[in-house]
C-alpha atoms as a PDB file:
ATOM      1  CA  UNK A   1      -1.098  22.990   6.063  1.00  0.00           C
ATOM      2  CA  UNK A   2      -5.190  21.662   5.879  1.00  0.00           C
ATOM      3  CA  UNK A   3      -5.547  23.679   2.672  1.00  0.00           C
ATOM      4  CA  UNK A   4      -2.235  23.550   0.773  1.00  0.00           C
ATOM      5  CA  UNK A   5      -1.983  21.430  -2.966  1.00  0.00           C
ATOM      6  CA  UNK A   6       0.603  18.427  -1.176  1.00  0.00           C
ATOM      7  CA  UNK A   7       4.426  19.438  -2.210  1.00  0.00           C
ATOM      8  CA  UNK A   8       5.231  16.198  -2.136  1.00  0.00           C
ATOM      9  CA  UNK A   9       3.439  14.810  -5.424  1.00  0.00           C
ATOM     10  CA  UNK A  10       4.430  15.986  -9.037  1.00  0.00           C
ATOM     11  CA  UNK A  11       0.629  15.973 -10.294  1.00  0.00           C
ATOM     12  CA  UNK A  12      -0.146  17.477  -7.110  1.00  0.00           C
ATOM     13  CA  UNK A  13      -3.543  15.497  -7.477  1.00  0.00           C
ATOM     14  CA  UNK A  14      -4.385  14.971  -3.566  1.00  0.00           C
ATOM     15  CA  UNK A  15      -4.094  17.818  -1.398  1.00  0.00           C
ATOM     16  CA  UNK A  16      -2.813  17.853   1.984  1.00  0.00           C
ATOM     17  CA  UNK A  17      -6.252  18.511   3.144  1.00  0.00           C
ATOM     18  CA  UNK A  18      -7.383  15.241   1.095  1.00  0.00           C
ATOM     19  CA  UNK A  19      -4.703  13.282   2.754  1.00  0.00           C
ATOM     20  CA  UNK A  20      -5.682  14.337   6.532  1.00  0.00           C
ATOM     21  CA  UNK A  21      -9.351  13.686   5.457  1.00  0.00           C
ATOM     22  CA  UNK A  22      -8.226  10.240   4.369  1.00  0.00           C
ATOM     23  CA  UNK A  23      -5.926   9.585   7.496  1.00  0.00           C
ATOM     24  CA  UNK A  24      -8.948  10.960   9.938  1.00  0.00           C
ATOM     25  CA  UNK A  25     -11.581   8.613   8.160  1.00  0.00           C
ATOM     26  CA  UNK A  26      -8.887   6.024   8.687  1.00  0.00           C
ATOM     27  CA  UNK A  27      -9.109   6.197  12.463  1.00  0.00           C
ATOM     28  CA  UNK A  28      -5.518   7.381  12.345  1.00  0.00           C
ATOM     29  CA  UNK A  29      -3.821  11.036  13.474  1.00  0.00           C
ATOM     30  CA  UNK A  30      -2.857  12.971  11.434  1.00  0.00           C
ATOM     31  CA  UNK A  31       0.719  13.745  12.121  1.00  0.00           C
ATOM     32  CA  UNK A  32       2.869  15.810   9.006  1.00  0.00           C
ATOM     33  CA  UNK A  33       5.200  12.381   8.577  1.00  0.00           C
ATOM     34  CA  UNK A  34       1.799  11.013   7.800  1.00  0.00           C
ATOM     35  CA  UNK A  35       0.258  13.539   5.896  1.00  0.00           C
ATOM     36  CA  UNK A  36       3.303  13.480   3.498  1.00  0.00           C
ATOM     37  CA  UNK A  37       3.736   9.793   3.262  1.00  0.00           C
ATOM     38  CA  UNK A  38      -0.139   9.946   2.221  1.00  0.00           C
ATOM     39  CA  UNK A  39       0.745  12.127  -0.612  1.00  0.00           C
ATOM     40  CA  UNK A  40       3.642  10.079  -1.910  1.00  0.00           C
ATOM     41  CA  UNK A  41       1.353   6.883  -1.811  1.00  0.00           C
ATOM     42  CA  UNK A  42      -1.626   8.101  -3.679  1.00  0.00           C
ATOM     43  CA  UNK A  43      -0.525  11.350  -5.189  1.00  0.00           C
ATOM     44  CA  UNK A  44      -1.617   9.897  -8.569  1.00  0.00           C
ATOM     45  CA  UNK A  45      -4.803   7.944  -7.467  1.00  0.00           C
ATOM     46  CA  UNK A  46      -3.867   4.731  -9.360  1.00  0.00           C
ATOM     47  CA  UNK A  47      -3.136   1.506  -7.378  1.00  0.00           C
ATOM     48  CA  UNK A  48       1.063   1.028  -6.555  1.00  0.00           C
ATOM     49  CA  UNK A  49       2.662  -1.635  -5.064  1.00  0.00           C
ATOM     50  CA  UNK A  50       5.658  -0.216  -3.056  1.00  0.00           C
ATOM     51  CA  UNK A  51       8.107  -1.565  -0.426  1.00  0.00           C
ATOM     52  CA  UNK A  52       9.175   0.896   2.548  1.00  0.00           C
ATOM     53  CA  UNK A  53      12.535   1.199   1.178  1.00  0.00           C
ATOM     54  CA  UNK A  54      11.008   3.013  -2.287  1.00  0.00           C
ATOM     55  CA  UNK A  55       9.020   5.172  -0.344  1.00  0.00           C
ATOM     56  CA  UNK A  56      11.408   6.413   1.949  1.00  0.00           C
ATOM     57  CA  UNK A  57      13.576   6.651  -1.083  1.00  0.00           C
ATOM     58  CA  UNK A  58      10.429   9.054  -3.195  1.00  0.00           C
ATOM     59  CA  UNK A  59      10.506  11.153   0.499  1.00  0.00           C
ATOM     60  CA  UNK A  60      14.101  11.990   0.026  1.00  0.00           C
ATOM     61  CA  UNK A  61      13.810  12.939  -3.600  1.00  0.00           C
ATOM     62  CA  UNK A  62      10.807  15.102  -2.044  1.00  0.00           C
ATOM     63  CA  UNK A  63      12.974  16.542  -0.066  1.00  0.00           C
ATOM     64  CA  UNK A  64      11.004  15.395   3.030  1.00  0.00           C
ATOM     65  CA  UNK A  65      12.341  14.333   6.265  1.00  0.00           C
ATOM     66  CA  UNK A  66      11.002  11.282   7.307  1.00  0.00           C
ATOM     67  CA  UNK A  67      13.406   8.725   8.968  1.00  0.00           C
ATOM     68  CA  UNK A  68      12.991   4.853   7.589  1.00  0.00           C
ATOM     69  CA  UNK A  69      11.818   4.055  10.774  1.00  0.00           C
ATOM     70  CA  UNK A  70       8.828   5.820  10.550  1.00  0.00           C
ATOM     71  CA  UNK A  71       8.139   4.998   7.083  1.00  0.00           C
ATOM     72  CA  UNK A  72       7.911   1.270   8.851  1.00  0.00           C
ATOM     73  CA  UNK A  73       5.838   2.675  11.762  1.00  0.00           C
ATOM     74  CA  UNK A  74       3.576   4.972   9.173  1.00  0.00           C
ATOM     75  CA  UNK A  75       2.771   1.890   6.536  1.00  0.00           C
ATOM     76  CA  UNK A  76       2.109  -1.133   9.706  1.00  0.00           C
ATOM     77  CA  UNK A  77      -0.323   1.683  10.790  1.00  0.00           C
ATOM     78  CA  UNK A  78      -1.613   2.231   7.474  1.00  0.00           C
ATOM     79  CA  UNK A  79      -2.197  -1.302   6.862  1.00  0.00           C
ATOM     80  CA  UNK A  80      -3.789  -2.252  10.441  1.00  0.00           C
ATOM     81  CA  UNK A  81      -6.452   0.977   9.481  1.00  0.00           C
ATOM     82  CA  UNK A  82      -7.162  -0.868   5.989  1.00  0.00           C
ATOM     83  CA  UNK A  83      -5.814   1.711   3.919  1.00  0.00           C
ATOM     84  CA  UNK A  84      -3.569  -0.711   2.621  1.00  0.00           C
ATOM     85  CA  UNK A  85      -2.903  -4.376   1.772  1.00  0.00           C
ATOM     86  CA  UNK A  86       0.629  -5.720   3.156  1.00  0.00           C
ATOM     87  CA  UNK A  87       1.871  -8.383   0.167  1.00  0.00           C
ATOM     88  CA  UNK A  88       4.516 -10.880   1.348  1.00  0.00           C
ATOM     89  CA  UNK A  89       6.638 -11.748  -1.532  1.00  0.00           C
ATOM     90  CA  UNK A  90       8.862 -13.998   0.217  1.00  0.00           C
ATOM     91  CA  UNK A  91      10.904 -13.498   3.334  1.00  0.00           C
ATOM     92  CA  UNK A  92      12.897 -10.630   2.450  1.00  0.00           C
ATOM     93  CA  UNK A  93      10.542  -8.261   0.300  1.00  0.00           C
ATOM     94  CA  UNK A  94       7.387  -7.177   1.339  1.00  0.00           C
ATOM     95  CA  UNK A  95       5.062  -4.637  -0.301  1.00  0.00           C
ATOM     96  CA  UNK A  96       2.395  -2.234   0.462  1.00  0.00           C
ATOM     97  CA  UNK A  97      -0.853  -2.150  -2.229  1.00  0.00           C
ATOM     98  CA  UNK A  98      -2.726   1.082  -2.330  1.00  0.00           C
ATOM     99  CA  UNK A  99      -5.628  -0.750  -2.780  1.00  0.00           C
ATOM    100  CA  UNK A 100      -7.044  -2.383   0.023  1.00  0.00           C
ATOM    101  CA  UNK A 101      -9.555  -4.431  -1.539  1.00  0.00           C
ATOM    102  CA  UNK A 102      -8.499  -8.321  -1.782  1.00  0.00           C
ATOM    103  CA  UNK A 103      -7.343  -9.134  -4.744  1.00  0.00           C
ATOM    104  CA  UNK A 104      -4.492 -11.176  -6.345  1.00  0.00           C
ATOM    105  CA  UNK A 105      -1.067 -10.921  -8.089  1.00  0.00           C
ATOM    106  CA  UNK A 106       1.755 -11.966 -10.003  1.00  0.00           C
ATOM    107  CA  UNK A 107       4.662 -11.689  -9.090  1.00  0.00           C
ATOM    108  CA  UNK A 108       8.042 -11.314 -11.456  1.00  0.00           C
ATOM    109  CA  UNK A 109      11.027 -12.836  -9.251  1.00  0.00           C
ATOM    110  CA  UNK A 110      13.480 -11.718 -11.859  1.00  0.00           C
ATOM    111  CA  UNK A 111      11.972  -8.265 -11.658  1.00  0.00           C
ATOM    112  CA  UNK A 112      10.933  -7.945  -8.321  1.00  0.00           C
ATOM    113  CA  UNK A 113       7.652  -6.266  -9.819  1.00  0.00           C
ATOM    114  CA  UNK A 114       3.800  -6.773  -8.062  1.00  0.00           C
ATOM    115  CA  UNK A 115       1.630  -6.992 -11.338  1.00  0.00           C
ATOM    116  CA  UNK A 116      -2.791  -7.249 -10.090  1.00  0.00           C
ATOM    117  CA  UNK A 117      -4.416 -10.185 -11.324  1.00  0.00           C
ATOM    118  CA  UNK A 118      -7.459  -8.958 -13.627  1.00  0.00           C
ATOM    119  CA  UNK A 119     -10.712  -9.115 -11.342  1.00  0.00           C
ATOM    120  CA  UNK A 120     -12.735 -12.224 -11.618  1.00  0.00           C
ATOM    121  CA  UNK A 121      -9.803 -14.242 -12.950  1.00  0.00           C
ATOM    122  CA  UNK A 122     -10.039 -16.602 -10.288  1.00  0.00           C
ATOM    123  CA  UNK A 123     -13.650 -15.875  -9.234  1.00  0.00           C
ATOM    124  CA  UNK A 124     -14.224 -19.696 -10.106  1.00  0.00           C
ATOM    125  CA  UNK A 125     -11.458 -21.190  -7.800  1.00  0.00           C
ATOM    126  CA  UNK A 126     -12.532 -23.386  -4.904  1.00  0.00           C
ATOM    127  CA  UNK A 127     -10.495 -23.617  -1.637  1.00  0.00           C
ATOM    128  CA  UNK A 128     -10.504 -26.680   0.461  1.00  0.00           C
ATOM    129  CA  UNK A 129     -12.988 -26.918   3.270  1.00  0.00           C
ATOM    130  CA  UNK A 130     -11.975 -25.125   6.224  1.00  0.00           C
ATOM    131  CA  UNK A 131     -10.524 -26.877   9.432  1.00  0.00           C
ATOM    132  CA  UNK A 132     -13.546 -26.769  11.967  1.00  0.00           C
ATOM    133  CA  UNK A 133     -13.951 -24.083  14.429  1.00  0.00           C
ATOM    134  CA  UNK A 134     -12.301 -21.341  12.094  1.00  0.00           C
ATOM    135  CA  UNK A 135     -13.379 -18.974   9.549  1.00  0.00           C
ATOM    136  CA  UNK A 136     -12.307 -17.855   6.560  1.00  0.00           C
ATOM    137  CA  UNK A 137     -10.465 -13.890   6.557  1.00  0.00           C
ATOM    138  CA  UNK A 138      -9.142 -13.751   3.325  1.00  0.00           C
ATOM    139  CA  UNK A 139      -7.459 -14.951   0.295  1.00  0.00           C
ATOM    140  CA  UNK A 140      -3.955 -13.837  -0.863  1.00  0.00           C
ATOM    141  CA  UNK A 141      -2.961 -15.632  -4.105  1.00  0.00           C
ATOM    142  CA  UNK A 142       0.720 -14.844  -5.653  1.00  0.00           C
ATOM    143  CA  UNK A 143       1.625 -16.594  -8.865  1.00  0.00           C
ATOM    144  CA  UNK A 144       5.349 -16.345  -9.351  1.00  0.00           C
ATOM    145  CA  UNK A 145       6.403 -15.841 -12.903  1.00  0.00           C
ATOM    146  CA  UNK A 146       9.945 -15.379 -14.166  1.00  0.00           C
ATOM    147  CA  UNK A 147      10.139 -12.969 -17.357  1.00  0.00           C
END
């Protein structure tokens, strides 16, 4: 499998053996549910937002077996490595951002689509002083837009 173009992607642009590299840098086994969920999620190297039900939905239209349980399982462990960012839409929707990096979005409620906010947009904005004793992890800014 280490050496085979990943069946999974149409532009076949990361390789299986890319996708275990990736997964083994990440900390994280590299099990075949993994290896072909890796492919799906950055088969064309470009940033995607995507929710667990649209990937398990690409897997079947790869003709992979991979139960929507362990799509869940695959992206929580994907995220806690850093491989991805978890966005939080609102209670029911939440997505998965190839790129881990922190960064912000909009987000279309009458679409339901995750659009980046250009980088240094907000470079400028101040938050309020932290409560004492904490410290600050990270930002997540969504800006809800209708179109």
């Amino acid at each position: 499998m280490a050496d085979q173009k990943c069946m999974t992607c149409a532009t076949r642009t990361v390789s299986n053996e890319r996708a275990i590299a990736m997964l083994e840098k990440a900390g994280l086994r590299a099990t075949a549910p993994r290896v072909i969920l890796t492919c799906l999620l950055f088969c064309d190297e470009s940033h995607n937002h995507i929710t667990a039900e649209e990937l398990y939905e690409q897997s079947i239209e790869a003709d992979c077996r991979v139960s929507l349980a362990t799509v869940y399982n695959t992206l929580r462990a994907f995220t806690a490595a850093g491989i991805l960012r978890q966005v939080n839409t609102d209670c029911s929707r939440v997505y998965f951002d190839t790129d881990p990096n922190e960064h912000h979005h909009f987000y279309d409620e009458k679409t339901g689509k995750l659009i980046n906010i250009g980088e240094n947009l907000l470079k400028d904005l101040k938050l309020p002083p932290l409560p004492d004793g904490t410290e600050l992890k990270g930002v997540d800014l969504l800006v809800r837009i209708s179109s």
